[in-house]
Protein backbone atom coordinates (compact mmCIF):
# COMPACT_ATOMS: atom_id res chain seq x y z
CA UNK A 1 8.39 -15.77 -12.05
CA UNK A 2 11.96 -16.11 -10.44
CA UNK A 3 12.07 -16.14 -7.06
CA UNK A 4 15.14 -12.92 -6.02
CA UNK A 5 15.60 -11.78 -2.63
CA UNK A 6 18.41 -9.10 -2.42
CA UNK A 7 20.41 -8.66 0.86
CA UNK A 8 22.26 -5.62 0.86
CA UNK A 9 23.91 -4.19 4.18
CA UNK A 10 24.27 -5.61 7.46
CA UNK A 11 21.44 -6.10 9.83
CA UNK A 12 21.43 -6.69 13.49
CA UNK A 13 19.65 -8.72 15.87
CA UNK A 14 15.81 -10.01 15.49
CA UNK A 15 13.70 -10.37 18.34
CA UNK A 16 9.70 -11.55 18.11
CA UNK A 17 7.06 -8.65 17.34
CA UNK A 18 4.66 -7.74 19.36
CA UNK A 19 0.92 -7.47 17.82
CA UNK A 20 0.31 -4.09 19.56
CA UNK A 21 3.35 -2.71 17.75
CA UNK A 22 2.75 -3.15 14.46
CA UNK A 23 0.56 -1.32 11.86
CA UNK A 24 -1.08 -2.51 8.70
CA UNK A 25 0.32 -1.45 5.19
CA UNK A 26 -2.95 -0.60 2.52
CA UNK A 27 -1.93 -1.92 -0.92
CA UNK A 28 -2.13 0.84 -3.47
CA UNK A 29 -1.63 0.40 -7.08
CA UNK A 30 -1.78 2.06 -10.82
CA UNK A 31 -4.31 3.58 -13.02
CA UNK A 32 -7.36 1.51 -14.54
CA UNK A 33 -10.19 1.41 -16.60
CA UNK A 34 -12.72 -0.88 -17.97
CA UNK A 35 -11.04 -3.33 -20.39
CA UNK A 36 -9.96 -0.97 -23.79
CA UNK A 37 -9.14 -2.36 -26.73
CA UNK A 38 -8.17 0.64 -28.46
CA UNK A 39 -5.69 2.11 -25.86
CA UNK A 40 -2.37 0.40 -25.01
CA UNK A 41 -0.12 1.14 -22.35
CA UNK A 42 3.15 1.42 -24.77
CA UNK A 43 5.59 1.89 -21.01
CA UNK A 44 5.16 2.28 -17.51
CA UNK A 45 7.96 3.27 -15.25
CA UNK A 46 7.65 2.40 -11.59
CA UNK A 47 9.57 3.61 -8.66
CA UNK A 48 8.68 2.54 -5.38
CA UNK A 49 10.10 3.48 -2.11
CA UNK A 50 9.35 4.50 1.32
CA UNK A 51 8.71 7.92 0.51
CA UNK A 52 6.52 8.04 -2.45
CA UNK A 53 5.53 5.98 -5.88
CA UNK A 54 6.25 7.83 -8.59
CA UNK A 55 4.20 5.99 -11.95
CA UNK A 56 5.43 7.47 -15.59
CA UNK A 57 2.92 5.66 -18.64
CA UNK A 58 3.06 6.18 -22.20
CA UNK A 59 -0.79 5.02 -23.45
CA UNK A 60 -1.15 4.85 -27.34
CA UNK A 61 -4.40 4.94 -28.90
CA UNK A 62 -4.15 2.29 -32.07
CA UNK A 63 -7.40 2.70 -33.71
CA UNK A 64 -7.89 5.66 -36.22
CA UNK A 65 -11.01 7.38 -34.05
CA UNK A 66 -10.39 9.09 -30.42
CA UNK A 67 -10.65 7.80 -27.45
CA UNK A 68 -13.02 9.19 -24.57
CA UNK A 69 -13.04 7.10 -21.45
CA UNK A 70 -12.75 7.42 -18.20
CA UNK A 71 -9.48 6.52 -16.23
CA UNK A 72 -9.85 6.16 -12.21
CA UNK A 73 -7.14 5.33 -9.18
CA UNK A 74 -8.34 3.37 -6.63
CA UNK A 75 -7.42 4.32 -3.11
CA UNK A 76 -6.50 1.33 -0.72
CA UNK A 77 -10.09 0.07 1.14
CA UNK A 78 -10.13 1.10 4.71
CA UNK A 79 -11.99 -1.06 7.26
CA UNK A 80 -12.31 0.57 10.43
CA UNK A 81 -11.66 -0.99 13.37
CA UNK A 82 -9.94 -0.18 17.10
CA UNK A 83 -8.04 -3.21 17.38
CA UNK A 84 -6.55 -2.79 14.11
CA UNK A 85 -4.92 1.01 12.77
CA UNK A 86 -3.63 0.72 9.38
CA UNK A 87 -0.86 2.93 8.08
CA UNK A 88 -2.24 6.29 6.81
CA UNK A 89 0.58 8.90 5.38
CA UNK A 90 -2.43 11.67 5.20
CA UNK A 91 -3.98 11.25 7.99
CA UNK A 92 -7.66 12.73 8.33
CA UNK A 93 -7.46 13.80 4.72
CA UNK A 94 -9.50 12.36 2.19
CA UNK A 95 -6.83 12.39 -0.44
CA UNK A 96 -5.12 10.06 2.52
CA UNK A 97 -2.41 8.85 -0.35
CA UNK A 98 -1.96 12.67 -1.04
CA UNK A 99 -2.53 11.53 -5.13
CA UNK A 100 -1.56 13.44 -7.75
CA UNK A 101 -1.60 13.70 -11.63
CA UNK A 102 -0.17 15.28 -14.44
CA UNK A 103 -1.22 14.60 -18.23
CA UNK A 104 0.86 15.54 -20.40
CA UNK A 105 3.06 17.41 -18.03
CA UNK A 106 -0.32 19.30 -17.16
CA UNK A 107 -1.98 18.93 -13.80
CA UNK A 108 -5.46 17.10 -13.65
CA UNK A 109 -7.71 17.51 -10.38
CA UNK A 110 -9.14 14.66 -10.51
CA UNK A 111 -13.09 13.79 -8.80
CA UNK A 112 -13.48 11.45 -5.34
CA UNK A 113 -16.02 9.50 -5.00
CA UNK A 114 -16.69 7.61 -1.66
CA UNK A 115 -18.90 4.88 -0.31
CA UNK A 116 -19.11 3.52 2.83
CA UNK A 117 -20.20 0.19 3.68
CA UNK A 118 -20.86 -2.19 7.01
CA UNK A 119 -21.67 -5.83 6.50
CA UNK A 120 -21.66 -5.42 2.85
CA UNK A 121 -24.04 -2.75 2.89
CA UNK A 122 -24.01 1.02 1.28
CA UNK A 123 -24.68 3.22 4.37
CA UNK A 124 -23.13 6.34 3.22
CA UNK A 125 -26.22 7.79 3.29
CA UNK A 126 -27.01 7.34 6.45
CA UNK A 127 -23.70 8.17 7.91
CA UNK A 128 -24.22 11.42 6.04
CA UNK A 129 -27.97 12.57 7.10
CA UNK A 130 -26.30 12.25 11.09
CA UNK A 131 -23.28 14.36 10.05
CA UNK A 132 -20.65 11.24 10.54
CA UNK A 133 -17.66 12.01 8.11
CA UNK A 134 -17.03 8.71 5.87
CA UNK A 135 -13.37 8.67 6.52
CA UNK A 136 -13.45 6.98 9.85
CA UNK A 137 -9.84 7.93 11.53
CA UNK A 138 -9.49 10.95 13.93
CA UNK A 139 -11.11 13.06 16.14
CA UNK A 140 -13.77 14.39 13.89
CA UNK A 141 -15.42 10.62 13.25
CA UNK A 142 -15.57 9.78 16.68
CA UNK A 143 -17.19 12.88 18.36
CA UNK A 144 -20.02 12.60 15.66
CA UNK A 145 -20.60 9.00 16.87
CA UNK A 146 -20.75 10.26 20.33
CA UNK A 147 -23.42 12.99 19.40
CA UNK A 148 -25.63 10.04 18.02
CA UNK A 149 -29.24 9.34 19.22
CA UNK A 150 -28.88 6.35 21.19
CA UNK A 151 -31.69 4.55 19.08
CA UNK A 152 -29.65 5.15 16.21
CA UNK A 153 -26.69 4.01 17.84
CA UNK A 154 -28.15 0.98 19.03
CA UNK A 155 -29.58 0.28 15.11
CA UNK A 156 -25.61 0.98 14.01
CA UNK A 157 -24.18 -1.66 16.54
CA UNK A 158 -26.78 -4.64 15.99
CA UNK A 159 -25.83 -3.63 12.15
CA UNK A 160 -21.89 -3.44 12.67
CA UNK A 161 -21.54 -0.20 11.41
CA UNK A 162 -20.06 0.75 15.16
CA UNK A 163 -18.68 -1.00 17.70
CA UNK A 164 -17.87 -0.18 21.55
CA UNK A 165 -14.23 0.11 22.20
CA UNK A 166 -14.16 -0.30 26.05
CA UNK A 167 -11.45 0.06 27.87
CA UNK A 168 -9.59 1.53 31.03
CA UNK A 169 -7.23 4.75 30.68
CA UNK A 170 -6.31 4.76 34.21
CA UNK A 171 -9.01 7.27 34.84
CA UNK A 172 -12.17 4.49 34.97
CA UNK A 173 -13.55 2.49 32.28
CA UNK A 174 -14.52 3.93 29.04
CA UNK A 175 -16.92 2.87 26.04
CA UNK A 176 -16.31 4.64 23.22
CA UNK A 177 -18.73 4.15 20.32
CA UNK A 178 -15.95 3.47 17.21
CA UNK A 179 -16.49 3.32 13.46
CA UNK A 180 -16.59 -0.25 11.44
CA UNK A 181 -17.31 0.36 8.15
CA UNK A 182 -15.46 0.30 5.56
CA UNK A 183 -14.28 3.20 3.56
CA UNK A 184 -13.88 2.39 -0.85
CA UNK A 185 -12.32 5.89 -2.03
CA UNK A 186 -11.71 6.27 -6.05
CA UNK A 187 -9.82 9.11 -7.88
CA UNK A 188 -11.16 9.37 -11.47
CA UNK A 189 -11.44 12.34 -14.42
CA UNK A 190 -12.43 12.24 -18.32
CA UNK A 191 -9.37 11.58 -20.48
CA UNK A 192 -8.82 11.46 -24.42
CA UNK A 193 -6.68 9.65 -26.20
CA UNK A 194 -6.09 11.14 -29.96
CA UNK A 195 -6.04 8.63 -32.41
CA UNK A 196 -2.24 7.06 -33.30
CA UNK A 197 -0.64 9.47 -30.70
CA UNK A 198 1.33 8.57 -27.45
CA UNK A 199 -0.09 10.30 -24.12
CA UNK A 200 2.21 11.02 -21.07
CA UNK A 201 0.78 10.69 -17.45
CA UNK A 202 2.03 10.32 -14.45
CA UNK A 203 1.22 10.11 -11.15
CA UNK A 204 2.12 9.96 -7.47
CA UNK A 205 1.52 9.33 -3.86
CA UNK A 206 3.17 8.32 -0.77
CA UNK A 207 2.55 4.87 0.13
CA UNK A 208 1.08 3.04 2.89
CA UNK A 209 4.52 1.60 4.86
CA UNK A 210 3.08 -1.22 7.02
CA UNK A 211 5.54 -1.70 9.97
CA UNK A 212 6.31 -4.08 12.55
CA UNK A 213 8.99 -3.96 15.79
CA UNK A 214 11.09 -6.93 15.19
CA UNK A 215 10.46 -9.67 12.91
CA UNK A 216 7.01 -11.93 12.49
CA UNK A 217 8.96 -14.96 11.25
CA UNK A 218 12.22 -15.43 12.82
CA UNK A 219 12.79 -16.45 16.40
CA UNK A 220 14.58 -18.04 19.04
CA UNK A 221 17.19 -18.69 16.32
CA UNK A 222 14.50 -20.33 14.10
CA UNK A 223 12.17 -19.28 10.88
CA UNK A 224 9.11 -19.89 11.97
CA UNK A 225 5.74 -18.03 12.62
CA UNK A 226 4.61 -15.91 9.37
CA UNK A 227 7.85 -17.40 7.79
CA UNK A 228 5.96 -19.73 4.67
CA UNK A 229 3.62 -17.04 4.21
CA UNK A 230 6.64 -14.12 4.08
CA UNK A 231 8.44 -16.71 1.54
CA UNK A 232 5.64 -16.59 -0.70
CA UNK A 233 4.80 -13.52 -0.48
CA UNK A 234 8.55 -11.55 -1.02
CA UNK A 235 10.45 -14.50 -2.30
CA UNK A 236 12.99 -14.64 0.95
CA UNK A 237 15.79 -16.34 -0.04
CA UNK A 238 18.83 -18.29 1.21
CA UNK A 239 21.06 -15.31 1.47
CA UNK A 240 18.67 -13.23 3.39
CA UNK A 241 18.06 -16.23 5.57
CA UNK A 242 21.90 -16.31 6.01
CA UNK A 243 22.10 -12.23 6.61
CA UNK A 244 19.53 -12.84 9.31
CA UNK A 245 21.13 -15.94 11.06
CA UNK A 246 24.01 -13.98 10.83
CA UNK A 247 22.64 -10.40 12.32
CA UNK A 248 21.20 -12.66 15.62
CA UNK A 249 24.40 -14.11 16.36
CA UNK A 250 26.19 -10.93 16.14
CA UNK A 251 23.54 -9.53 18.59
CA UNK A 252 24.50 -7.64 21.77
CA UNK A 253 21.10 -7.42 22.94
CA UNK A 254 21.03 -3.71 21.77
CA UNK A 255 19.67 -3.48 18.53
CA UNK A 256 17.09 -5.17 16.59
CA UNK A 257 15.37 -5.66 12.93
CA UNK A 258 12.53 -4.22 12.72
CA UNK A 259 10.03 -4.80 9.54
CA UNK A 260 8.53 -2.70 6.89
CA UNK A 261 6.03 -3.66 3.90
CA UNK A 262 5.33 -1.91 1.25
CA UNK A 263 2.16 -3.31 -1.35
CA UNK A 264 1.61 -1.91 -5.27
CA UNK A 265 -1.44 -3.69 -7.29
CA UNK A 266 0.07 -4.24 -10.70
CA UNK A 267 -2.11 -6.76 -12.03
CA UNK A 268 -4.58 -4.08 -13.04
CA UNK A 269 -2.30 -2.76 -16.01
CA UNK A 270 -3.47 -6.14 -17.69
CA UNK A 271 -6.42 -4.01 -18.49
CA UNK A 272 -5.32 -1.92 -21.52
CA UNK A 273 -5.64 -2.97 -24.97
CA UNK A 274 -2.64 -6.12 -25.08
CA UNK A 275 -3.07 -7.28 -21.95
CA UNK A 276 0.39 -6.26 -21.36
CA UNK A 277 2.83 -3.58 -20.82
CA UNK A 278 5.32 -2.55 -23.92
CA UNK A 279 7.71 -1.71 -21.70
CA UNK A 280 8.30 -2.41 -17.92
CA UNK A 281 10.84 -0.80 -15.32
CA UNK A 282 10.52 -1.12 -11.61
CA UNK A 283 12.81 0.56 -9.18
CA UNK A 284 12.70 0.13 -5.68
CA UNK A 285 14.68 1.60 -3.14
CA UNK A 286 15.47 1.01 0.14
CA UNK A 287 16.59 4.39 0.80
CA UNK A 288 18.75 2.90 3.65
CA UNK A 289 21.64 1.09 2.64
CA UNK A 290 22.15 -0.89 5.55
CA UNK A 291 18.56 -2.25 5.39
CA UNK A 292 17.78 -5.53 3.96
CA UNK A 293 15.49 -5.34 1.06
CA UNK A 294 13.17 -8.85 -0.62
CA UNK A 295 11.08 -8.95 -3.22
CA UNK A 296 9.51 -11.31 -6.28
CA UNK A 297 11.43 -10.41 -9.77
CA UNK A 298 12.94 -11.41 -12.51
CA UNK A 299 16.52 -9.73 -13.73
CA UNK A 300 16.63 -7.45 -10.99
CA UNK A 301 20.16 -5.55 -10.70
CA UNK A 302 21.47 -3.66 -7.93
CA UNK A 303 22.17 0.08 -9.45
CA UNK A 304 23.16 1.80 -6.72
CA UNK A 305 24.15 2.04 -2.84
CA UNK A 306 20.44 1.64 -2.35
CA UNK A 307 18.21 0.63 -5.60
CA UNK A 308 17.50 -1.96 -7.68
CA UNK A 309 15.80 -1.62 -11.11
CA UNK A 310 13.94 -4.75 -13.37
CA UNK A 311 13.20 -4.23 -16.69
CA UNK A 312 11.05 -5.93 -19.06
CA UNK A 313 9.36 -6.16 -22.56
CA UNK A 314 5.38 -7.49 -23.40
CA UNK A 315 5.90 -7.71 -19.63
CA UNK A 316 2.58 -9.02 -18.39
CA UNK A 317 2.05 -8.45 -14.56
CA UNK A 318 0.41 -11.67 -13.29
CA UNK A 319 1.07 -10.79 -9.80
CA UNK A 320 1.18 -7.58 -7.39
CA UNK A 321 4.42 -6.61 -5.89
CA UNK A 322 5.19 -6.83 -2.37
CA UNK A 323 8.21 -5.17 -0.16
CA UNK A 324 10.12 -6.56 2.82
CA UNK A 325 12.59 -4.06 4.00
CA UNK A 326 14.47 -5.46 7.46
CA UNK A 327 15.16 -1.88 8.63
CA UNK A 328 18.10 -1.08 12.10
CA UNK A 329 17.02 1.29 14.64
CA UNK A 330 18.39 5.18 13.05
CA UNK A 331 21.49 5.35 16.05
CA UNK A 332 22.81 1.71 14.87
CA UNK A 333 26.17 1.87 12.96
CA UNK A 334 26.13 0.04 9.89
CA UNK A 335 29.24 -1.93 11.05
């Protein structure tokens, strides 16, 4: 894999982030199923940006007999926590990605199935018999957990299903009893795949946009902090190390970076009959063009004010892709 960062625009200054100013990004990804030998994935065109995923496959069955499997969408696992609030685009729906699918240009309404688990531990069950909702954001969660027996309650906590979130509002101390499980969600539905003919599906949701004020690896002039880790992980480069140095000594004290991250699973489309993908296109976009944008590719071109596009044959996706956009504040000039 060649290592490609891509700094396009100009970006201010960068100023340390503050941990209670940032939110998690849930890493989303494409469509599996149990390993398949018969069914190929023949393309899949990717487009990731802020906004939404968009996922266009062509699946082939190559054996002479049908196909009837099932093919599922995992939904980013959501551990509960109130220390920690990861970024939800949906929030208090189950469908929290708002997923959608079309085969064969027609739409599929697909099944959920949820599990929630503590320690390990299936306890959707018994979330269920006291009326506690699975999904464990928002208002609904948290006044079942106050209606709780307190022996159950005190069963939940020595488990770590709940904890206490105590703290003081400015109207006296509070103790709020706060879900810690964790929440596995799964889209899935029946499909066929005729033998020797191509099948079109596509799907799409808006992603999970983790996002942080200022920057976690550069400051007081210096990369440093959750810089080796970042390098890994999005392939930062010396030109976006440049466009950075650069943005903090232009700074006026007025405007700063500010981070967002973006995750897509790809490994799974190693599942399918080749192990690989015929044919491979990502596009990202940055929708702004005076945001910096880094991320791991190979032959990736700049097409446009904002987008870049990599393309691929037998591409086999040994890694997941991961999104740095270094984003200025909406009322910053891109001068």
């Amino acid at each position: 894999m060649v290592r490609i960062a891509l700094t396009f625009g100009l970006a201010l200054a960068a100023v340390p982030a503050l941990a209670n100013d940032s939110t998690a990004e849930l890493g989303a990804g494409g469509l599996i199923l149990s390993r398949n030998d018969a069914v190929s994935m023949d393309s899949e065109d990717l487009f990731i940006s802020p906004d939404k995923v968009t996922v266009d496959y062509v699946f082939r069955n190559t054996s002479d007999k049908d196909v009837n499997t099932i093919v599922a969408f995992p939904l980013p696992e959501i551990e509960a926590s109130p220390y920690e609030m990861p970024s939800i685009p949906e929030e208090g729906s189950e469908n929290f990605l708002g997923f959608e699918v079309t085969v064969d240009g027609v739409a599929v309404k697909p099944e959920l199935e949820q599990k929630a688990f503590a320690v390990g531990v299936d306890v959707s069950e018994e979330l269920k018999a006291q009326s506690v909702p699975l999904y464990p954001y928002g208002k609904t969660a948290l006044a079942a957990l106050a209606k709780l027996p307190q022996q159950v309650a005190d069963d939940w906590l020595a488990r770590g299903i709940i904890v206490l979130d105590q703290y003081d509002d400015g109207s006296g101390w509070k103790s709020v009893r706060s879900p810690y499980w964790q929440l596995r969600s799964t889209f899935w539905w029946r499909a066929a795949f005729p033998a020797g003919k191509p099948v079109h599906v596509s799907h799409r949701y808006k992603p999970s946009v983790g996002a942080t004020a200022g920057l976690t690896f550069f400051n007081d002039g210096k990369f440093q902090g959750e810089y080796d880790n970042y390098k890994r992980r999005y392939c930062l480069d010396d030109a976006l190390e440049a466009a950075v140095r650069k943005a903090q000594k232009a700074n006026t004290g007025s405007t700063q970076l500010y981070e967002s991250r973006i995750a897509y699973i790809l490994t799974t489309g190693g599942n399918w009959a080749t192990g690989s993908i015929g044919r491979f296109k990502l596009t990202v976009d940055k929708l702004d063009a005076r945001s910096l944008v880094s991320f791991c590719g190979t032959g990736v071109k700049k097409t446009g004010p904002t987008t870049f596009e990599m393309t691929a044959e037998d591409f086999v996706p040994e890694r997941d892709i991961d999104i740095l956009l270094l984003n200025r504040p909406e009322n910053e000039s891109g001068n």
